[in-house]
Protein backbone atom coordinates (compact mmCIF):
# COMPACT_ATOMS: atom_id res chain seq x y z
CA UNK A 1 -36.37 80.14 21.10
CA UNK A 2 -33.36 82.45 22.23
CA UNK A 3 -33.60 86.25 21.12
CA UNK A 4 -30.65 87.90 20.63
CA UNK A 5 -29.74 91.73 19.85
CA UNK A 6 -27.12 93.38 18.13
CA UNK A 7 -26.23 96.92 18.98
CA UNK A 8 -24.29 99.37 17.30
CA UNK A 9 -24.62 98.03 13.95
CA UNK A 10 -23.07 100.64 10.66
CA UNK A 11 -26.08 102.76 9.47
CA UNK A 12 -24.56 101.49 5.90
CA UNK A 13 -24.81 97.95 6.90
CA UNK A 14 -28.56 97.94 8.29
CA UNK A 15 -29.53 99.88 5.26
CA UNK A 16 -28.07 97.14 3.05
CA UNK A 17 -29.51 94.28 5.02
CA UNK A 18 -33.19 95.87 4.71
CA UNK A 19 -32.73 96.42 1.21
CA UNK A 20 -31.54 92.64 0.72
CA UNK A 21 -34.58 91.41 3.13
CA UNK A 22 -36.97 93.58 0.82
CA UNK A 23 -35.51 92.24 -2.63
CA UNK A 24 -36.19 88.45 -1.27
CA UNK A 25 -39.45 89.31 0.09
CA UNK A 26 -38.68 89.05 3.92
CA UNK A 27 -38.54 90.46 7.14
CA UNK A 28 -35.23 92.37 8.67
CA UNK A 29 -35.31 89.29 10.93
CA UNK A 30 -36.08 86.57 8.91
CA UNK A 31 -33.01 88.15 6.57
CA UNK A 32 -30.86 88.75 9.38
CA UNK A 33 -31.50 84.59 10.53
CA UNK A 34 -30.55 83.43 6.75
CA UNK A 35 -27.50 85.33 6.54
CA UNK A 36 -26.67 84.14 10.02
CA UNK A 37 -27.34 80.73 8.89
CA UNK A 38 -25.30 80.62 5.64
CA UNK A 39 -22.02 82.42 7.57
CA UNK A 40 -22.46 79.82 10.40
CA UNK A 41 -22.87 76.41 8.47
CA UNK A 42 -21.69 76.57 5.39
CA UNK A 43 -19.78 73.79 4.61
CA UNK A 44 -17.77 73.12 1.22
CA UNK A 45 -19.55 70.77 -1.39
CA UNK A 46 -18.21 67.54 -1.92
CA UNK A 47 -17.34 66.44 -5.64
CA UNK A 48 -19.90 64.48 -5.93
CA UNK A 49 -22.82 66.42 -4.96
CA UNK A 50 -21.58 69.50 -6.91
CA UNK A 51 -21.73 66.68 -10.03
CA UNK A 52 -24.84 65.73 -9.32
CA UNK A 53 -26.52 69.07 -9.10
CA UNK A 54 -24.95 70.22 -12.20
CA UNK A 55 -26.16 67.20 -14.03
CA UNK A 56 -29.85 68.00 -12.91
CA UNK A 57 -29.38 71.67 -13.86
CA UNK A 58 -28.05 70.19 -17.70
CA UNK A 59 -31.17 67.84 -17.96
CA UNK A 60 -33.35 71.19 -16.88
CA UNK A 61 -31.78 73.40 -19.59
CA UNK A 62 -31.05 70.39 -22.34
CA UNK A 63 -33.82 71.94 -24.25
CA UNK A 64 -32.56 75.49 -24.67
CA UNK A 65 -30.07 76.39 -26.88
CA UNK A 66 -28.19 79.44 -26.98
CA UNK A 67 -25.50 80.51 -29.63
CA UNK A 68 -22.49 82.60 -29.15
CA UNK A 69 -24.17 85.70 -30.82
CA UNK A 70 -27.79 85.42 -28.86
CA UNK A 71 -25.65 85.36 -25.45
CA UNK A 72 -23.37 88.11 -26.12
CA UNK A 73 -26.59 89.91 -27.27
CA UNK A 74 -28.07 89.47 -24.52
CA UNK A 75 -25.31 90.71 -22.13
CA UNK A 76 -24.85 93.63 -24.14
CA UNK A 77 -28.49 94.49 -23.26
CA UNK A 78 -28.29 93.93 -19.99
CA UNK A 79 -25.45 96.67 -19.51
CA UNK A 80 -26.36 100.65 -19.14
């Protein structure tokens, strides 16, 4: 497998990627690869398959109802 190295990277920037590798449980590397990954072949969702997922996620949450008043009650506690 090819190793590659990056030089000169911000100090901002590598403290930001360690901190996002840490929140999602990984290694500098391992985060490094994934955002590699999703800059490099992401692709735009068809129609379709955006449909379909957001049909699965509707079955998954059918059972959980929310009203206007519990939702903005909950954002409001969410917020310093």
């Amino acid at each position: 497998m090819p190793t590659l190295t990056i030089k000169n990277i911000p100090d901002d920037l590598y403290e930001a990627l360690k901190r996002q590798a840490e929140r999602h449980r990984r290694s500098l590397n391992s985060e490094v690869i994934v955002c590699l990954e999703q800059a490099v072949r992401s692709y735009a969702i068809q129609p379709e398959e955006f449909l379909a997922r957001a049909r699965r996620l509707r079955e998954k949450t059918a059972g959980y109802a929310i009203t206007d008043e519990r939702f903005n009650a909950a954002k409001r506690e969410g917020r310093p």
